[in-house]
C-alpha atoms as a PDB file:
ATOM      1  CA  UNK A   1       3.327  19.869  -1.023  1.00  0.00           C
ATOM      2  CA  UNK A   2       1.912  18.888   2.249  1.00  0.00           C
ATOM      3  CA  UNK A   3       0.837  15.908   3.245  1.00  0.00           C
ATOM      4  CA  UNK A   4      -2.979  14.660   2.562  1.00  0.00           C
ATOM      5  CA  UNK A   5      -5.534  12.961   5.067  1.00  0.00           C
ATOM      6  CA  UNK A   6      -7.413   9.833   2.932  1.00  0.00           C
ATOM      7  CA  UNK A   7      -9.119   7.775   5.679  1.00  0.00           C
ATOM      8  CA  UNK A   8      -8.514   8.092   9.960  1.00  0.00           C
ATOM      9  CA  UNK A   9      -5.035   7.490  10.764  1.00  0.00           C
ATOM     10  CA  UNK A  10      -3.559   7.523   6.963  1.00  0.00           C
ATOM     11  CA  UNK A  11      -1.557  10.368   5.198  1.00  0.00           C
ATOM     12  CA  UNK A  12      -0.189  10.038   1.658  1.00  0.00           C
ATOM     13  CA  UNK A  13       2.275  11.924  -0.248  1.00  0.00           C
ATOM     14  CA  UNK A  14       2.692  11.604  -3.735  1.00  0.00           C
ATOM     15  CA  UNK A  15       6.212  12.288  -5.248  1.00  0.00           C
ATOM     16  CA  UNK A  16       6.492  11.832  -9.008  1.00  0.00           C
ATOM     17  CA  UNK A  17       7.872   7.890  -8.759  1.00  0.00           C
ATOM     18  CA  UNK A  18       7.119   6.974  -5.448  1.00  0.00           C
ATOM     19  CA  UNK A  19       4.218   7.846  -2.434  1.00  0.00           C
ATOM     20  CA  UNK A  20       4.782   7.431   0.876  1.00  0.00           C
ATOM     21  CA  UNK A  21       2.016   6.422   3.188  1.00  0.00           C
ATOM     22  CA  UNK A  22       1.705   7.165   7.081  1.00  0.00           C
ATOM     23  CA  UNK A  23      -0.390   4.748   9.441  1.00  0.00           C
ATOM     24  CA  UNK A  24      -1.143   5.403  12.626  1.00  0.00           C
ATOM     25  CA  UNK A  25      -3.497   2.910  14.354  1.00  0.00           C
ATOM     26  CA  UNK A  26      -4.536   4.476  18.006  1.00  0.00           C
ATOM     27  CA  UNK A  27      -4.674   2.510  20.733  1.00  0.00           C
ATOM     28  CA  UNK A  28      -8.369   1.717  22.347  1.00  0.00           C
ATOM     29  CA  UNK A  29      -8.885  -0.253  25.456  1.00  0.00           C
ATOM     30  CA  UNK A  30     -10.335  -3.306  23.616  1.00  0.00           C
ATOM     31  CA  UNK A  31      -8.030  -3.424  20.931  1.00  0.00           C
ATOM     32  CA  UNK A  32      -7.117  -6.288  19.119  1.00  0.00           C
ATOM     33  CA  UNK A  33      -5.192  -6.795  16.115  1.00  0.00           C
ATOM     34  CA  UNK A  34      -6.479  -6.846  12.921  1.00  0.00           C
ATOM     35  CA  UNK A  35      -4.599  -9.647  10.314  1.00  0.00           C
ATOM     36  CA  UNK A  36      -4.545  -7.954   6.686  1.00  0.00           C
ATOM     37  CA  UNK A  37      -3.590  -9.667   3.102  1.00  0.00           C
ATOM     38  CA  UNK A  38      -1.941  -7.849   0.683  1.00  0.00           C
ATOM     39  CA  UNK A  39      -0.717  -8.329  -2.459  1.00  0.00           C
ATOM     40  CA  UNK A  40       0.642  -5.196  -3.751  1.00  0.00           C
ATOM     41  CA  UNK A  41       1.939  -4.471  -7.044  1.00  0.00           C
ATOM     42  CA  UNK A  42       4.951  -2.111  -6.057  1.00  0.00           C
ATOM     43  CA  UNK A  43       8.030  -3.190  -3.987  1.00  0.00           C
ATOM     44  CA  UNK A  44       7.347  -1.580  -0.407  1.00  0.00           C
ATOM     45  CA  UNK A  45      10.001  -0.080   2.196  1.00  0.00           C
ATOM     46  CA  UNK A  46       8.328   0.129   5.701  1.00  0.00           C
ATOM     47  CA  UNK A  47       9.998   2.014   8.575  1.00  0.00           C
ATOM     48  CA  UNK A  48       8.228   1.191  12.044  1.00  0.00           C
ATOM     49  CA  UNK A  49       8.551   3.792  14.540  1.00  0.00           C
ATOM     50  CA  UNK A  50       6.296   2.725  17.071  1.00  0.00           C
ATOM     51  CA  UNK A  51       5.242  -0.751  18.010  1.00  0.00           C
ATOM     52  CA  UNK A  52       5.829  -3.960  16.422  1.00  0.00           C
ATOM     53  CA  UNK A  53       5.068  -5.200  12.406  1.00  0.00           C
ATOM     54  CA  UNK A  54       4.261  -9.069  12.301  1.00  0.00           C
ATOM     55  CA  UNK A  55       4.328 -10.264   8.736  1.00  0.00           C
ATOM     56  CA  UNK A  56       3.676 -13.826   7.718  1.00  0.00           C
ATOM     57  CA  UNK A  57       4.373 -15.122   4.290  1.00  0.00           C
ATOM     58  CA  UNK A  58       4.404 -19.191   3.602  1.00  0.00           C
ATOM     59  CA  UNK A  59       3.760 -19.786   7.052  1.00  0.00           C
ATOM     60  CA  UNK A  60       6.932 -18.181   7.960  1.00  0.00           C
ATOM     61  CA  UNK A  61       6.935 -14.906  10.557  1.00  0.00           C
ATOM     62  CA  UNK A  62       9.262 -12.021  10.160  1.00  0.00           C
ATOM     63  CA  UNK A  63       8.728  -9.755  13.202  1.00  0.00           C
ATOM     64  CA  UNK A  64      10.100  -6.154  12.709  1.00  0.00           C
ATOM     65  CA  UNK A  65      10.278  -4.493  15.971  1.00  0.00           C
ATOM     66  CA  UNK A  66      10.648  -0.221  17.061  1.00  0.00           C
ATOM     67  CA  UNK A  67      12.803   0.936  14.619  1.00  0.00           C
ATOM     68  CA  UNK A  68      13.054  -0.962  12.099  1.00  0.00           C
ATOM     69  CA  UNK A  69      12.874  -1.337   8.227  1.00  0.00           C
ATOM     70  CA  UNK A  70      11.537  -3.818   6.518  1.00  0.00           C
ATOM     71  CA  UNK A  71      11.614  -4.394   2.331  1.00  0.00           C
ATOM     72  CA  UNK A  72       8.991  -6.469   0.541  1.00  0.00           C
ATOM     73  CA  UNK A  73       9.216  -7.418  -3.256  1.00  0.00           C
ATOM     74  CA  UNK A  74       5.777  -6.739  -5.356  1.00  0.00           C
ATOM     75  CA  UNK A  75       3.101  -9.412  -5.666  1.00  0.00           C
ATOM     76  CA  UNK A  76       4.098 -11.021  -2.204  1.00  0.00           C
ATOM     77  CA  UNK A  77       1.061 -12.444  -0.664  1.00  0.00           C
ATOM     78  CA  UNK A  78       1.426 -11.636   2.853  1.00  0.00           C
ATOM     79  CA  UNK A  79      -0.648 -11.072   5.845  1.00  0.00           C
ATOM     80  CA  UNK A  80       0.468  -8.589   8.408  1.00  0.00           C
ATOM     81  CA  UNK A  81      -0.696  -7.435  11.960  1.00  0.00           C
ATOM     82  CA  UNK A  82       0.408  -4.133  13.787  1.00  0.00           C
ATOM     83  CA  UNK A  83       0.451  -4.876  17.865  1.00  0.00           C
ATOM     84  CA  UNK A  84       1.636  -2.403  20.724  1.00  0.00           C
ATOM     85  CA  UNK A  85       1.689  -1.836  24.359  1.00  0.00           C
ATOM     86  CA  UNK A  86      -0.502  -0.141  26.236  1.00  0.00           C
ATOM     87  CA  UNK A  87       1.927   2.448  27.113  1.00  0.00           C
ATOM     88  CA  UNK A  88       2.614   3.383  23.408  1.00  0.00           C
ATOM     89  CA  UNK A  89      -0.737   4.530  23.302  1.00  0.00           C
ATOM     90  CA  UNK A  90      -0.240   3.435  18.881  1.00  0.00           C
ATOM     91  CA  UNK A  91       1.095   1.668  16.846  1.00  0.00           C
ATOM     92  CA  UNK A  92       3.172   3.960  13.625  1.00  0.00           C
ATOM     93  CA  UNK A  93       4.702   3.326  10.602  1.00  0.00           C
ATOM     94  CA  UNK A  94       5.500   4.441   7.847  1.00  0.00           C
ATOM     95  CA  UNK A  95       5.313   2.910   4.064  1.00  0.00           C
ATOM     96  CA  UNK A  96       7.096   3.597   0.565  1.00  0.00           C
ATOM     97  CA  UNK A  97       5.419   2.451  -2.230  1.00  0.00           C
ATOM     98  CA  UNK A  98       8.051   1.873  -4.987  1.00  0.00           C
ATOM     99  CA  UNK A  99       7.267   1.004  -8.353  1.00  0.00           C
ATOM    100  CA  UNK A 100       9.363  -0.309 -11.028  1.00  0.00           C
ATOM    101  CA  UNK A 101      10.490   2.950 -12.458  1.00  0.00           C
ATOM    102  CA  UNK A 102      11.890   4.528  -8.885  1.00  0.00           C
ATOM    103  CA  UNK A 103      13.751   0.606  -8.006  1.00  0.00           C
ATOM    104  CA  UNK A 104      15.249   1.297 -11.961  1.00  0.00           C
ATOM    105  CA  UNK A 105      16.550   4.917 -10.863  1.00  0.00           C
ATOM    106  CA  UNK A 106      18.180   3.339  -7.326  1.00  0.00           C
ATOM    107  CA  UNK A 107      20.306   0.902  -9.498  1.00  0.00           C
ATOM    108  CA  UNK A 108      20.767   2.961 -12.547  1.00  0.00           C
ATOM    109  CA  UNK A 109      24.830   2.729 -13.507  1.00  0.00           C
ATOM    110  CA  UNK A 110      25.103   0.189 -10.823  1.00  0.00           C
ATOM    111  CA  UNK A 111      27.542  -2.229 -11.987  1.00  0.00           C
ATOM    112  CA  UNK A 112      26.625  -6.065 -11.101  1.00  0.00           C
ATOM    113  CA  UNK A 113      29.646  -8.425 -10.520  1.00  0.00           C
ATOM    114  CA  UNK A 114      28.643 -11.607 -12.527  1.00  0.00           C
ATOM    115  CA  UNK A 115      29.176 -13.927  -9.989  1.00  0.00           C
ATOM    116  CA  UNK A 116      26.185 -12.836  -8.472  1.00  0.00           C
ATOM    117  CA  UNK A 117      23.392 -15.194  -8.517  1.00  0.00           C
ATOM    118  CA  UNK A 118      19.228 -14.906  -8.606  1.00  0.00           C
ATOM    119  CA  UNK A 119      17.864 -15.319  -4.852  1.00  0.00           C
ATOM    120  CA  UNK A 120      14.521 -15.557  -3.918  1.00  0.00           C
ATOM    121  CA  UNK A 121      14.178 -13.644  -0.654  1.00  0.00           C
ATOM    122  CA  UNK A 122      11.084 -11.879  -0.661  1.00  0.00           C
ATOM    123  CA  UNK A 123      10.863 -10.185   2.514  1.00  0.00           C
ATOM    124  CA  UNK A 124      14.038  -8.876   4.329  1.00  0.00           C
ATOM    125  CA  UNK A 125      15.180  -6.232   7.126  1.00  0.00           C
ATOM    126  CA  UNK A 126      17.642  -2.778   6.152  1.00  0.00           C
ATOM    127  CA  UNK A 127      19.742  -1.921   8.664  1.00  0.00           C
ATOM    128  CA  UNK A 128      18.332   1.761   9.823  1.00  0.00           C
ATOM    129  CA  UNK A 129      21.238   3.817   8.395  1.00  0.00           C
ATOM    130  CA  UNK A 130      21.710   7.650   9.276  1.00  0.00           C
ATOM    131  CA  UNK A 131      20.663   8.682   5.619  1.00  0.00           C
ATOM    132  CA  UNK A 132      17.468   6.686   5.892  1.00  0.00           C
ATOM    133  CA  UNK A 133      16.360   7.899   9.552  1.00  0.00           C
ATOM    134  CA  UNK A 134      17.292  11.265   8.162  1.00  0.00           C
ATOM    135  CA  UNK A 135      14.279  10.770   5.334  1.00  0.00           C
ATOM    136  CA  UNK A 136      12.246   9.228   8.052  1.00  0.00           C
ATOM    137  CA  UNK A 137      12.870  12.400  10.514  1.00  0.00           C
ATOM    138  CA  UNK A 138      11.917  15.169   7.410  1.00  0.00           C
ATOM    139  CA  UNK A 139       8.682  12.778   7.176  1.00  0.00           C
ATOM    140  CA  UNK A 140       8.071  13.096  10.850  1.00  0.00           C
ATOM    141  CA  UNK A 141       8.712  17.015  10.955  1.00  0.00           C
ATOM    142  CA  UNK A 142       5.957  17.636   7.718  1.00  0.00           C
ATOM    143  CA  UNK A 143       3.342  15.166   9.292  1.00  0.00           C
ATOM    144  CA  UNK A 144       3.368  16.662  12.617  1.00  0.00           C
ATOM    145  CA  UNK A 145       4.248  20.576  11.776  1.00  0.00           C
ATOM    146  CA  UNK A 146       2.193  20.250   9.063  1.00  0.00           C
ATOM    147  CA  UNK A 147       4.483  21.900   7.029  1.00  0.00           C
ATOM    148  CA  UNK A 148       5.197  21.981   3.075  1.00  0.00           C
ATOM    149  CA  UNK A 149       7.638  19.041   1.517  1.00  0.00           C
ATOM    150  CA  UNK A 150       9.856  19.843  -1.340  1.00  0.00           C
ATOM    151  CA  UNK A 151       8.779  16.152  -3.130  1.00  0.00           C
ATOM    152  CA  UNK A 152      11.542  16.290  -5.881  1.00  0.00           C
ATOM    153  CA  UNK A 153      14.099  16.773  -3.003  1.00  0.00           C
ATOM    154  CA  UNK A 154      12.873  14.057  -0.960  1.00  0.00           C
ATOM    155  CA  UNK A 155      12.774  11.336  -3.503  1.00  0.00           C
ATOM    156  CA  UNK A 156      16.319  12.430  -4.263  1.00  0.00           C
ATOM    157  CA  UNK A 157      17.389  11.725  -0.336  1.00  0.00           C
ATOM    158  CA  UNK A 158      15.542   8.234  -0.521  1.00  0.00           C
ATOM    159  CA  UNK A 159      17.262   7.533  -3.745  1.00  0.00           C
ATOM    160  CA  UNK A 160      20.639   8.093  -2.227  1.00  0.00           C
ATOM    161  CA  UNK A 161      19.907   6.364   0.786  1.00  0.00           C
ATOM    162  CA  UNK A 162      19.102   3.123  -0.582  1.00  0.00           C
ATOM    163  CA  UNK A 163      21.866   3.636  -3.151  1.00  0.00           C
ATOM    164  CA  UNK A 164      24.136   3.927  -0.402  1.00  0.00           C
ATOM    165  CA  UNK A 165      23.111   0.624   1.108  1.00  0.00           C
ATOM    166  CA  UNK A 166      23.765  -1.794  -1.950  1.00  0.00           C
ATOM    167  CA  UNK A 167      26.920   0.054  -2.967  1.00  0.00           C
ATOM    168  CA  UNK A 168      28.291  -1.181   0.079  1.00  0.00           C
ATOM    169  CA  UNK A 169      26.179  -5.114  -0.176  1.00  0.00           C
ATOM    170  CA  UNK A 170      26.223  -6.454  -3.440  1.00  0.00           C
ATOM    171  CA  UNK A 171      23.210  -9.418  -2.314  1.00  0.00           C
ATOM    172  CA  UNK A 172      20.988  -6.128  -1.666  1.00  0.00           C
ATOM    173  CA  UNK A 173      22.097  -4.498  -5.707  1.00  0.00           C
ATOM    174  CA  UNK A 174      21.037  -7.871  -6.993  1.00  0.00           C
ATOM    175  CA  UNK A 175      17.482  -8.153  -5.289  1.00  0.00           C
ATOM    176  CA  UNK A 176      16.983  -4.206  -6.093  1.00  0.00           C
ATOM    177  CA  UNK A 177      17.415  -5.427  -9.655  1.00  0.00           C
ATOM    178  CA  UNK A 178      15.211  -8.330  -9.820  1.00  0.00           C
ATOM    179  CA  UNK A 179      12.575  -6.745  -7.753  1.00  0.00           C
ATOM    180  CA  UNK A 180      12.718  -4.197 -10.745  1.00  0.00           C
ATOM    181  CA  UNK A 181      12.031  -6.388 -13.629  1.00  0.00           C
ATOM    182  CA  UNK A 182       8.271  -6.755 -15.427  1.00  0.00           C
ATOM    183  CA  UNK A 183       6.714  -9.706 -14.106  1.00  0.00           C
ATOM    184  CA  UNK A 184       2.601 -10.904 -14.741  1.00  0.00           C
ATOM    185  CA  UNK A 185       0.974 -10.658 -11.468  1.00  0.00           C
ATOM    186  CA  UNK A 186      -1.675 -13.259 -10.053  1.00  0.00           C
ATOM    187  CA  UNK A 187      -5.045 -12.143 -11.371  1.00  0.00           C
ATOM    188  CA  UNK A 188      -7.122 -13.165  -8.418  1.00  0.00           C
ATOM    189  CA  UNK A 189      -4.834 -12.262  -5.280  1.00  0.00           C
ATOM    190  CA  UNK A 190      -4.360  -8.620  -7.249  1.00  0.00           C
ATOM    191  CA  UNK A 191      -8.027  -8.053  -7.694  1.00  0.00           C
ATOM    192  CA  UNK A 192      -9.000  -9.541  -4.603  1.00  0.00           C
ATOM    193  CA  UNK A 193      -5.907  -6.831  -2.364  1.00  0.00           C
ATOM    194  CA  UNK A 194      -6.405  -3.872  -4.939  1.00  0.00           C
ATOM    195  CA  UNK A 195     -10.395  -3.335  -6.242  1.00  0.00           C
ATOM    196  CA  UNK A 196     -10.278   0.020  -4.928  1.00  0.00           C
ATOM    197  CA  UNK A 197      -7.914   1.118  -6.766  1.00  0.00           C
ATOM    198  CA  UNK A 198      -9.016   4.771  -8.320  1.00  0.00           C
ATOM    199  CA  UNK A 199      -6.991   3.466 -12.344  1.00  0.00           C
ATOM    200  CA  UNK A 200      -8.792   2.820 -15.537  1.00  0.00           C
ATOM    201  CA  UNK A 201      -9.226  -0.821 -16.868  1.00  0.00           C
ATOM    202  CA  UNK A 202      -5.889  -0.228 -18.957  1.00  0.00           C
ATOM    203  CA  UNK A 203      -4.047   0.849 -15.808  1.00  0.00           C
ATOM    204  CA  UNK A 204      -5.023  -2.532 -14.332  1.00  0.00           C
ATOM    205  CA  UNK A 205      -4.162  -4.205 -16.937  1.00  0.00           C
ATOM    206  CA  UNK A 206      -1.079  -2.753 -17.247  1.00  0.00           C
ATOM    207  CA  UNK A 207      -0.004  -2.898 -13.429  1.00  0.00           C
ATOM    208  CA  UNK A 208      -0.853  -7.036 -14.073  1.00  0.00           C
ATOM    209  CA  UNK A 209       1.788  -7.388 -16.385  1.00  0.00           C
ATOM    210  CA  UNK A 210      -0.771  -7.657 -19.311  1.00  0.00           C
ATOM    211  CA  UNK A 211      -2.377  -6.098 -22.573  1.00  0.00           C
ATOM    212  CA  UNK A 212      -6.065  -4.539 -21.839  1.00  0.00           C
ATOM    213  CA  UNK A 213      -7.163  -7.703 -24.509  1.00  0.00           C
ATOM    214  CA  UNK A 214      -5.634 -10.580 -21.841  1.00  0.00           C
ATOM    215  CA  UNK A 215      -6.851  -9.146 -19.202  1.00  0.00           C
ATOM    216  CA  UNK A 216     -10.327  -8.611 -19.987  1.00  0.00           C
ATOM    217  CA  UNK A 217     -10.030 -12.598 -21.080  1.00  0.00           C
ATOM    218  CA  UNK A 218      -8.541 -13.803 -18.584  1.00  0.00           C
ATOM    219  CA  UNK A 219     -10.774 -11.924 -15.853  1.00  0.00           C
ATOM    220  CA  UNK A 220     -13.658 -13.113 -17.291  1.00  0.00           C
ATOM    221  CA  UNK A 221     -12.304 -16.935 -17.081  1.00  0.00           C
ATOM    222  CA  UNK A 222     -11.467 -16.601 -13.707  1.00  0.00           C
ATOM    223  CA  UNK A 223     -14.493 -14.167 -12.441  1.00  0.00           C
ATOM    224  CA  UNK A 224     -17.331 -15.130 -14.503  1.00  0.00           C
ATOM    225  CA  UNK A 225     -18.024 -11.761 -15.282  1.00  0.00           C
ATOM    226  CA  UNK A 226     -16.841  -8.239 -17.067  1.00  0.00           C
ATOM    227  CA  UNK A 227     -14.067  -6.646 -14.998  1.00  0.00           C
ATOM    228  CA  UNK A 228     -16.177  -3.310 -14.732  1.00  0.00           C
ATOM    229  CA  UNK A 229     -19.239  -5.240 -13.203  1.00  0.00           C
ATOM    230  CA  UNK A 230     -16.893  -6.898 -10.550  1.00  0.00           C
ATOM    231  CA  UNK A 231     -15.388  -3.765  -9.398  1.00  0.00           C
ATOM    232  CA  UNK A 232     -18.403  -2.144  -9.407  1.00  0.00           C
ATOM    233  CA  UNK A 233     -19.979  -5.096  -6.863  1.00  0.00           C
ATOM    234  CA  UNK A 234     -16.724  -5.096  -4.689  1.00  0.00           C
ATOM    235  CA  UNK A 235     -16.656  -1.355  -4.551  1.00  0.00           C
ATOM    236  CA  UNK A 236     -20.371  -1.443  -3.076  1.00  0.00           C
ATOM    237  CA  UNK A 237     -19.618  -4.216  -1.058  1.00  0.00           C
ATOM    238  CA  UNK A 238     -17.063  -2.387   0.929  1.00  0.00           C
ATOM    239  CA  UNK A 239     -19.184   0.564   1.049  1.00  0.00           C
ATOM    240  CA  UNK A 240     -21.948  -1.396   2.705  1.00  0.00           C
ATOM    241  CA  UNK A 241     -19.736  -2.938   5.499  1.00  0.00           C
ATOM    242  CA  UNK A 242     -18.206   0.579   5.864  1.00  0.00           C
ATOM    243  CA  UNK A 243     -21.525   2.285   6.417  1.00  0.00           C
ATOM    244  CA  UNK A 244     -22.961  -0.287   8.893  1.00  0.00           C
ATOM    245  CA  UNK A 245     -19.706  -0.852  10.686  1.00  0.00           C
ATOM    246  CA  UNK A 246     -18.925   2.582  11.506  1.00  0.00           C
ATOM    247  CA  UNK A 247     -19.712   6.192  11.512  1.00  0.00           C
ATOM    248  CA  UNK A 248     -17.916   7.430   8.689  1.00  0.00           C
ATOM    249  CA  UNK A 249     -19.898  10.035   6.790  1.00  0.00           C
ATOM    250  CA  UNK A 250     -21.327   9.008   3.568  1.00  0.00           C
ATOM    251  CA  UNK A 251     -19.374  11.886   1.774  1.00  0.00           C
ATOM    252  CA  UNK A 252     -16.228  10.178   2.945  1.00  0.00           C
ATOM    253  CA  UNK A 253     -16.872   6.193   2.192  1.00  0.00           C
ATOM    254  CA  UNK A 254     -17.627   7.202  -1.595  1.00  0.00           C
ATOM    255  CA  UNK A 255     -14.251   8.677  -2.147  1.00  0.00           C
ATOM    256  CA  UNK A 256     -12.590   5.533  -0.225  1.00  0.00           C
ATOM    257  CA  UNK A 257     -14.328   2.870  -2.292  1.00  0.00           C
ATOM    258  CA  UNK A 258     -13.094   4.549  -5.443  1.00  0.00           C
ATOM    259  CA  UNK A 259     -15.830   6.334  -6.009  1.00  0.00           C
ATOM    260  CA  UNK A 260     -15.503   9.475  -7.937  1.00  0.00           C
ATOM    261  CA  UNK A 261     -19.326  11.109  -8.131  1.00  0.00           C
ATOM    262  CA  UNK A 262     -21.907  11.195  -4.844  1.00  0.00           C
ATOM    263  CA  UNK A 263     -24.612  11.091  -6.819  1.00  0.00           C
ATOM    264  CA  UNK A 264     -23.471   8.399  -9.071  1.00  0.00           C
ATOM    265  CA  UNK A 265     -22.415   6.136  -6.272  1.00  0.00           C
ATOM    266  CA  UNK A 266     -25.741   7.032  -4.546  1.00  0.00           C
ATOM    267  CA  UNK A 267     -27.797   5.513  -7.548  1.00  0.00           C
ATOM    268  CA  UNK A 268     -25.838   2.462  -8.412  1.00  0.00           C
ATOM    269  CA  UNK A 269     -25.719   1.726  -4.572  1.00  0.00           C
ATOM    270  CA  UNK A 270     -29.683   1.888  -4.039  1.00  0.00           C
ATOM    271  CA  UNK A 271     -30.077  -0.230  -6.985  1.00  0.00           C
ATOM    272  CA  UNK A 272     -27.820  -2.794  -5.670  1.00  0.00           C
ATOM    273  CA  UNK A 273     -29.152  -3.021  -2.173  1.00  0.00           C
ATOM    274  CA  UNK A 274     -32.658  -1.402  -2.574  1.00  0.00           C
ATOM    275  CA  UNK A 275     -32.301   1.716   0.037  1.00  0.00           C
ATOM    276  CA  UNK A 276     -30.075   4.743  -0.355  1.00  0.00           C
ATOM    277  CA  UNK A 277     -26.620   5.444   1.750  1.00  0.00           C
ATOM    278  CA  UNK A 278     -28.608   7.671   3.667  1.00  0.00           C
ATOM    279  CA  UNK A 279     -31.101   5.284   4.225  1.00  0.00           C
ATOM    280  CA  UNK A 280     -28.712   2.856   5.629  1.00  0.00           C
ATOM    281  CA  UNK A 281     -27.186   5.338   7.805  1.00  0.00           C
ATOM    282  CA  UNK A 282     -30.399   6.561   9.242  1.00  0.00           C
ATOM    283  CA  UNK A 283     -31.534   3.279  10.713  1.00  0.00           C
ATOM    284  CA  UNK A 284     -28.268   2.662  12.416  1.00  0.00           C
ATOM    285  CA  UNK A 285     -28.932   5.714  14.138  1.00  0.00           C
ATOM    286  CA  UNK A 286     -32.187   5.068  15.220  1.00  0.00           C
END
């Protein structure tokens, strides 16, 4: 399995418990960096290779410079900037999304000394071991050879990477373990980070820690309004700004909102803002 373009600058690979994303924001003459929230429902591992990854949670700023990892527990509200010097031309890095089901697998026969207590770290560096940069350089080769990536294999290597870190720091078995347990997320900071989401209602619901039932209530307490309508609002929002802002074809933006039908998208978008995508696109050009 190769590799797969989704937006400029982004690749994704999906391996059966885990993806792996790859960002690459080019450098441009007036560039300035651009603060993002997030407030994702996997743990993520992020390896930078070029530039430097600000992160700011409670007012607090980890800085994770060339070469590092960083780990980040699900449903931590962060807000993160990517900077770089001129001479790096980009900024690169590269992001594992781990949900609860790979983190189980990592500490699976793991024995936990019961001394060990709860922490609450949220955020924290790995130190860039030879088994992790050796995941990070099969990445690298597949991304830029374009070449096919044996999935199953790779998950294995990232599996025993990480496993090989905590067997040698207990602190790190302990937060691989809590980061791994069920927990309900916050409604409006997971709606707010993840609308775009291609899932079914249940999947959301799910993800959230909740049955389809409680979520549909509770979404309506704190939205005013049915979860589908909200998404479907959002989801045209977005691919408003995206059409005005830039020059992204039409054919693309639909599939980025979430959007699974042109035609579809096309109707439901002229009856929300009262011209067609193609409309819209058409007087920016003229």
């Amino acid at each position: 399995m190769k590799f797969k373009d989704l937006q400029e600058c982004h690749k994704l690979i999906e391996c059966e418990n885990i993806e792996i994303a790859a960002y690459f924001e080019v450098h441009k003459k007036d560039y300035t960096p651009i603060l993002k929230e997030y407030y994702n429902p996997s743990s993520l591992l992020i390896y930078v290779e070029q530039g430097i990854l600000d992160i700011n949670f409670e007012n607090k700023l980890y800085t994770f410079p060339k070469g590092s990892f960083c780990f980040a527990r699900k449903y931590t509200n962060v807000f993160a900037t990517k900077r770089f010097l001129e001479t790096e031309q980009q900024a690169k890095t590269y992001t594992f999304i781990m949900p609860d089901v790979f983190l189980r697998k990592i500490i699976d026969k793991f024995k936990f000394e019961k001394s060990l207590q709860p922490i609450e770290e949220r955020i924290f560096k790995l130190a860039p071991t030879k088994k992790l940069l050796g995941v990070i350089d099969t990445i690298k080769n597949a991304i830029e050879k374009d070449q096919d990536i044996d999935t199953e294999v790779l998950e294995t290597k990232i599996i025993e990477s990480l496993k090989a870190i905590i067997s040698t720091n207990p602190k790190l078995a302990i937060l691989f373990k809590e980061f791994s347990l069920a927990k309900r997320a916050d409604l409006t900071l997971f709606m707010r980070n993840n609308f775009m989401m291609k899932v079914p209602l249940e999947e959301f619901a799910k993800i959230t820690g909740r049955s389809l039932s409680t979520f549909t209530r509770e979404f309506k307490i704190v939205f005013g309004t049915t979860p589908h309508k909200w998404i479907l609002k959002k989801r045209l929002q977005a691919a408003y700004k995206i059409l005005s802002e830039t020059s992204k074809k039409i054919s693309d933006v639909y599939v980025e909102t979430g959007f699974e039908d042109m035609a579809h998208f096309s109707k439901v978008f002229k009856k929300e803002f009262g011209f067609s995508p193609s409309e819209i696109k058409n007087k920016i050009s003229n």
